[in-house]
C-alpha atoms as a PDB file:
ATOM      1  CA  UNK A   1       0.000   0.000   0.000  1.00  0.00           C
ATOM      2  CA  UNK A   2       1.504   3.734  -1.248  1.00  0.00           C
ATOM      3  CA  UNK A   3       1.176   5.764   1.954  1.00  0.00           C
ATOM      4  CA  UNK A   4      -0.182   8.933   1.411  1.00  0.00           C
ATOM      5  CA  UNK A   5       0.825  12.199   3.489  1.00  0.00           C
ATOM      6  CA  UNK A   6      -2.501  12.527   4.698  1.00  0.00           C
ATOM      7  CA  UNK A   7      -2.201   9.398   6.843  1.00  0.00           C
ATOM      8  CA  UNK A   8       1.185   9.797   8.481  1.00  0.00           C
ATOM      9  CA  UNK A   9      -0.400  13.461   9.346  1.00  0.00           C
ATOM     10  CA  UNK A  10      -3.234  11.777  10.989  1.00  0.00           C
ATOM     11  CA  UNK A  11      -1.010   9.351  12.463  1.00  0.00           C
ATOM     12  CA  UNK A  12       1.443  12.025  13.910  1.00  0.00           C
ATOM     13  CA  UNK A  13      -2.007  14.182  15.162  1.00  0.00           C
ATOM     14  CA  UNK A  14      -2.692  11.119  17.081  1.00  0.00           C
ATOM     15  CA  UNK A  15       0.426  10.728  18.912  1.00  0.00           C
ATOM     16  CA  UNK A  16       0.352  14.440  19.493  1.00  0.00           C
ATOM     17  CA  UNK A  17      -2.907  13.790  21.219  1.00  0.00           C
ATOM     18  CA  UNK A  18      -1.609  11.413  23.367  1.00  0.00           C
ATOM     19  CA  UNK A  19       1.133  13.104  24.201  1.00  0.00           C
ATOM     20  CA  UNK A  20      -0.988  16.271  25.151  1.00  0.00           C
ATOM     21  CA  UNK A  21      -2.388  13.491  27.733  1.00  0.00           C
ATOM     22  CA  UNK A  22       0.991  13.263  29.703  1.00  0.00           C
ATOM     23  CA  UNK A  23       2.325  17.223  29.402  1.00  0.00           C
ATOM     24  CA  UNK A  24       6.360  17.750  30.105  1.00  0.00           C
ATOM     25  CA  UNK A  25       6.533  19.126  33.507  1.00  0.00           C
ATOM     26  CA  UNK A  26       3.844  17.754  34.637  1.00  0.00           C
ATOM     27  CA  UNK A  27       4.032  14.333  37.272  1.00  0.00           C
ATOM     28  CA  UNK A  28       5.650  11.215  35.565  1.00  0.00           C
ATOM     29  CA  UNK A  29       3.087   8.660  35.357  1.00  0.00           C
ATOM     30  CA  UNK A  30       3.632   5.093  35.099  1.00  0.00           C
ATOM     31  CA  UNK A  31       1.947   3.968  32.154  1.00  0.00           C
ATOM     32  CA  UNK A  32       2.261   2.512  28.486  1.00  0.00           C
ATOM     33  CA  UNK A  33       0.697   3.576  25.715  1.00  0.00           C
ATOM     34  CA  UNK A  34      -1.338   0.823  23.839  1.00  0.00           C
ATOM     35  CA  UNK A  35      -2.464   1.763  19.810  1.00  0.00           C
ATOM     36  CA  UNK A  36      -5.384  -0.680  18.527  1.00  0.00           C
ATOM     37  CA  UNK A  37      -5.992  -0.689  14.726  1.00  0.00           C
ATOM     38  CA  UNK A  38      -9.249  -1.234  13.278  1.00  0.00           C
ATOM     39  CA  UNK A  39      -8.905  -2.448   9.772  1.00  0.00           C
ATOM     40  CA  UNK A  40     -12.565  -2.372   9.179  1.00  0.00           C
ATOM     41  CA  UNK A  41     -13.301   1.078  10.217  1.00  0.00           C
ATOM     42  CA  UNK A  42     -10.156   2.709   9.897  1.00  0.00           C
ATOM     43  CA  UNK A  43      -9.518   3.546  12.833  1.00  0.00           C
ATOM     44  CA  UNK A  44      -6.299   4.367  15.387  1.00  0.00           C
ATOM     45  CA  UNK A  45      -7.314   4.077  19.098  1.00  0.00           C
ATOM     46  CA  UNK A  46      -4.671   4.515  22.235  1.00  0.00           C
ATOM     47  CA  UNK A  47      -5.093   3.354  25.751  1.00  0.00           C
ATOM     48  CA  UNK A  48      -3.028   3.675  28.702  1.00  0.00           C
ATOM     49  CA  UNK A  49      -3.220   0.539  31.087  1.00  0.00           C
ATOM     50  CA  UNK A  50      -5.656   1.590  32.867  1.00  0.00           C
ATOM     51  CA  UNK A  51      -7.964   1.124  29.452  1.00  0.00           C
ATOM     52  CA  UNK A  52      -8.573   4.664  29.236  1.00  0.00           C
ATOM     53  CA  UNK A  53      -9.012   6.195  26.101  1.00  0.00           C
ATOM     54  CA  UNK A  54      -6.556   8.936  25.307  1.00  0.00           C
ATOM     55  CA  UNK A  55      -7.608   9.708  21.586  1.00  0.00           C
ATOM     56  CA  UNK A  56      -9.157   7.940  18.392  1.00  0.00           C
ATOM     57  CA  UNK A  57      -9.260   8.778  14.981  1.00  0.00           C
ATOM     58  CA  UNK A  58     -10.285   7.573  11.466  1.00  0.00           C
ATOM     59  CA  UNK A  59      -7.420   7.204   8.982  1.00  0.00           C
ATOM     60  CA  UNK A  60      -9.766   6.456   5.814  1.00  0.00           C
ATOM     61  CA  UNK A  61      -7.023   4.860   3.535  1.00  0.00           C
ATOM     62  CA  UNK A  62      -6.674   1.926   6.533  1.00  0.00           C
ATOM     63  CA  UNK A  63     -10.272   1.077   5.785  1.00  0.00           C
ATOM     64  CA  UNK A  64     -10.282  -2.343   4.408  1.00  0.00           C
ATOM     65  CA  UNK A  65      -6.890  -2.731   3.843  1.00  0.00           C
ATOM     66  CA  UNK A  66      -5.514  -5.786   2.727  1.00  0.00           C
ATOM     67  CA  UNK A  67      -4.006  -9.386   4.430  1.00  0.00           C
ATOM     68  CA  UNK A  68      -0.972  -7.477   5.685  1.00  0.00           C
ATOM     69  CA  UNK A  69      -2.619  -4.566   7.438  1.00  0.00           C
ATOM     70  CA  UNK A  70      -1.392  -5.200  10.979  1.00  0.00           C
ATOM     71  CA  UNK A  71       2.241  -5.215   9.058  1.00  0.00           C
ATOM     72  CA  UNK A  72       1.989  -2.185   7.253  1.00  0.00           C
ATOM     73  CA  UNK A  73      -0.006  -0.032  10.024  1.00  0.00           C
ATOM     74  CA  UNK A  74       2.992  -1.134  12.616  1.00  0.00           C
ATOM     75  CA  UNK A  75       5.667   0.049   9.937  1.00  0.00           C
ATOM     76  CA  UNK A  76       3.691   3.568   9.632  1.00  0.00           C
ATOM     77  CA  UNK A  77       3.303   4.198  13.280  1.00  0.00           C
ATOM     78  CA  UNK A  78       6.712   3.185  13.655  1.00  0.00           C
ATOM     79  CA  UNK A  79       7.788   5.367  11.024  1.00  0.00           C
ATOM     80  CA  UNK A  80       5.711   8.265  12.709  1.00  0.00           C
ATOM     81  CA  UNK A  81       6.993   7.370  16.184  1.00  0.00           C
ATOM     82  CA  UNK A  82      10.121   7.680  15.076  1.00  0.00           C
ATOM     83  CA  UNK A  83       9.261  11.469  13.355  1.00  0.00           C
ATOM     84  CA  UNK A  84       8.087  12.798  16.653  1.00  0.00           C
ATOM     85  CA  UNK A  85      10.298  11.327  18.784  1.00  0.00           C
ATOM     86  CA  UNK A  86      12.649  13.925  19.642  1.00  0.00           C
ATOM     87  CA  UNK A  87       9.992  16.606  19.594  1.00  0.00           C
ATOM     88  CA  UNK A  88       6.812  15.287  21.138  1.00  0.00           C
ATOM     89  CA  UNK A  89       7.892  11.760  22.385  1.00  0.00           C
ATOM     90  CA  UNK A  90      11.016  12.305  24.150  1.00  0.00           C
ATOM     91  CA  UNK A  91       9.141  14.955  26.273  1.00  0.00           C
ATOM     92  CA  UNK A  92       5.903  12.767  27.913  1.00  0.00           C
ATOM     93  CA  UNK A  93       6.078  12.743  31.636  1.00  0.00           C
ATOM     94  CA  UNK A  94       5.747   8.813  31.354  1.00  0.00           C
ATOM     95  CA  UNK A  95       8.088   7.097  33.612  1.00  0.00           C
ATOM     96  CA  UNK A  96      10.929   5.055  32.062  1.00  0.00           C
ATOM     97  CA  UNK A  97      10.660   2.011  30.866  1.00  0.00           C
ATOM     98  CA  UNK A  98       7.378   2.707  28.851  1.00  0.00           C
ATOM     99  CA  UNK A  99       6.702   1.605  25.352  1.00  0.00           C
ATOM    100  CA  UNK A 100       3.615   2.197  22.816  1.00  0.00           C
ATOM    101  CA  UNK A 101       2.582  -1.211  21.403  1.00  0.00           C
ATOM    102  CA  UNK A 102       0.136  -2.187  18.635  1.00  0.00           C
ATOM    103  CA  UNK A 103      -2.442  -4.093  20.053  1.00  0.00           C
ATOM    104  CA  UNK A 104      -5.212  -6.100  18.753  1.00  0.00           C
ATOM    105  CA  UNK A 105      -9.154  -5.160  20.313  1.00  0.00           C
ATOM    106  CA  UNK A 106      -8.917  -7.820  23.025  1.00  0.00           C
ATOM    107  CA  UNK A 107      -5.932  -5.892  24.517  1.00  0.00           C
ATOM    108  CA  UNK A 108      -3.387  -8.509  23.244  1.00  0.00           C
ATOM    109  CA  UNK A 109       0.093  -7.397  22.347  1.00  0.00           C
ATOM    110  CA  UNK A 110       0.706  -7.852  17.965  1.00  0.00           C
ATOM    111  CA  UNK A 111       4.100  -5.684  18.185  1.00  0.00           C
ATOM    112  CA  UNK A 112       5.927  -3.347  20.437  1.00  0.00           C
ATOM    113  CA  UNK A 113       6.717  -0.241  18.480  1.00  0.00           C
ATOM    114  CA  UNK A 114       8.699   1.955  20.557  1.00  0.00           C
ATOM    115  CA  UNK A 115      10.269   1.114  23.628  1.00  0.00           C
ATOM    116  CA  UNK A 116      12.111   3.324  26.041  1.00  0.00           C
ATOM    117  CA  UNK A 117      15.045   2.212  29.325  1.00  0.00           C
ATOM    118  CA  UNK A 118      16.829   5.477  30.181  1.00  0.00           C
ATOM    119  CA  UNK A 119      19.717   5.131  27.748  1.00  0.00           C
ATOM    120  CA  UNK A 120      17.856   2.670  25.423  1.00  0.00           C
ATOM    121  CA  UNK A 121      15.462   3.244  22.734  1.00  0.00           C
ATOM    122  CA  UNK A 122      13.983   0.281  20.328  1.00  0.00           C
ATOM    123  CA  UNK A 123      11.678   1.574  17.210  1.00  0.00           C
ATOM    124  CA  UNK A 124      10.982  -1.658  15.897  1.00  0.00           C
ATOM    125  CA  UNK A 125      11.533  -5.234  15.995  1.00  0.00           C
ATOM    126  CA  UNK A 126      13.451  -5.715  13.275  1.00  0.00           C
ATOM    127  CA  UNK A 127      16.796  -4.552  15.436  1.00  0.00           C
ATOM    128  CA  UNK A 128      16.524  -7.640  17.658  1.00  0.00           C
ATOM    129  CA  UNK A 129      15.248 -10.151  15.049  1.00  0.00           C
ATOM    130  CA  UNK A 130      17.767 -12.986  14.922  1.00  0.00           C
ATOM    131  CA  UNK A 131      19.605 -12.065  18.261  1.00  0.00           C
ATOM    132  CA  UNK A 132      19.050 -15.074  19.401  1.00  0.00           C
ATOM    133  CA  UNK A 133      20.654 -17.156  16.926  1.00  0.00           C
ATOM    134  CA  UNK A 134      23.579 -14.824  16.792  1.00  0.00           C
ATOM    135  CA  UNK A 135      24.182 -15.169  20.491  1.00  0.00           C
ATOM    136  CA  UNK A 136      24.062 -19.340  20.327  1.00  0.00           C
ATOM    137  CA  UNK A 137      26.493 -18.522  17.318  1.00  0.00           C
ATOM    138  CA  UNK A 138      28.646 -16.939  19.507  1.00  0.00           C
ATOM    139  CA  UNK A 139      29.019 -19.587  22.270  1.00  0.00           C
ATOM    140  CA  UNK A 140      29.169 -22.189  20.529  1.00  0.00           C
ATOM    141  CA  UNK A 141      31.984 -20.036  18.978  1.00  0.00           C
ATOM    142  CA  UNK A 142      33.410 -19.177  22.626  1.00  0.00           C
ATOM    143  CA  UNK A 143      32.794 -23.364  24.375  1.00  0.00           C
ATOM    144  CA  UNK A 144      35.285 -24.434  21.374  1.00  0.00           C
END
């Protein structure tokens, strides 16, 4: 699917929004933020844990997307995540660790998409895929 402009602007309004929930200087709350995608209506909802709504909104070209939708929304709000980090992200009053994950409507975790530990930040998956096989790799590599 060709992402338009219009959809990572909607995405990025939505983390705004959520990040509007959780001002800087404000108390650090302990919390993660959970995004649920709704490939039949379209639409982006976030959560804290405490299943409270932050924000929702309709991003029209997710409507009935196709067989890889979970995929592709993940890579977009990753993508967006990752746009706003510095500027809007970065500057929650969430304690540390916190992460936003994709979700699917019965609260269960698809994907984390941004994590944060003090010095540590993770935008995706992909940086860890195969980790563990490289690690075996490298004591088997060390035992010989």
């Amino acid at each position: 699917m060709e992402v338009t402009a219009q959809t990572y602007q909607q995405i990025e309004r939505a983390i705004r929004k959520v990040a509007d929930n959780f001002p800087a200087g404000s108390d650090a709350v302990l919390t993660d933020i959970h995004l649920q995608v709704k490939p039949s209506s379209g639409e982006l909802l976030a959560f804290d844990d405490n299943d409270e709504e932050l924000t929702r909104v309709v991003i029209e070209q997710w409507i009935s997307s196709g067989d890889d939708f979970y995929e592709e929304a993940g890579n977009q709000l990753c993508h967006c995540l990752d746009e706003v980090r510095e500027t809007v992200v970065d500057k929650m009053s969430v304690m540390h660790p916190f992460s936003f994950t994709l979700v699917t409507e019965e609260g269960d975790t698809l994907r984390d998409l941004y994590l944060v530990d003090d010095d540590t930040v993770i935008l995706n998956r992909t940086l860890l895929e195969g980790l563990d096989e490289e690690l075996d790799q490298f004591l088997r590599d060390l035992l010989k």
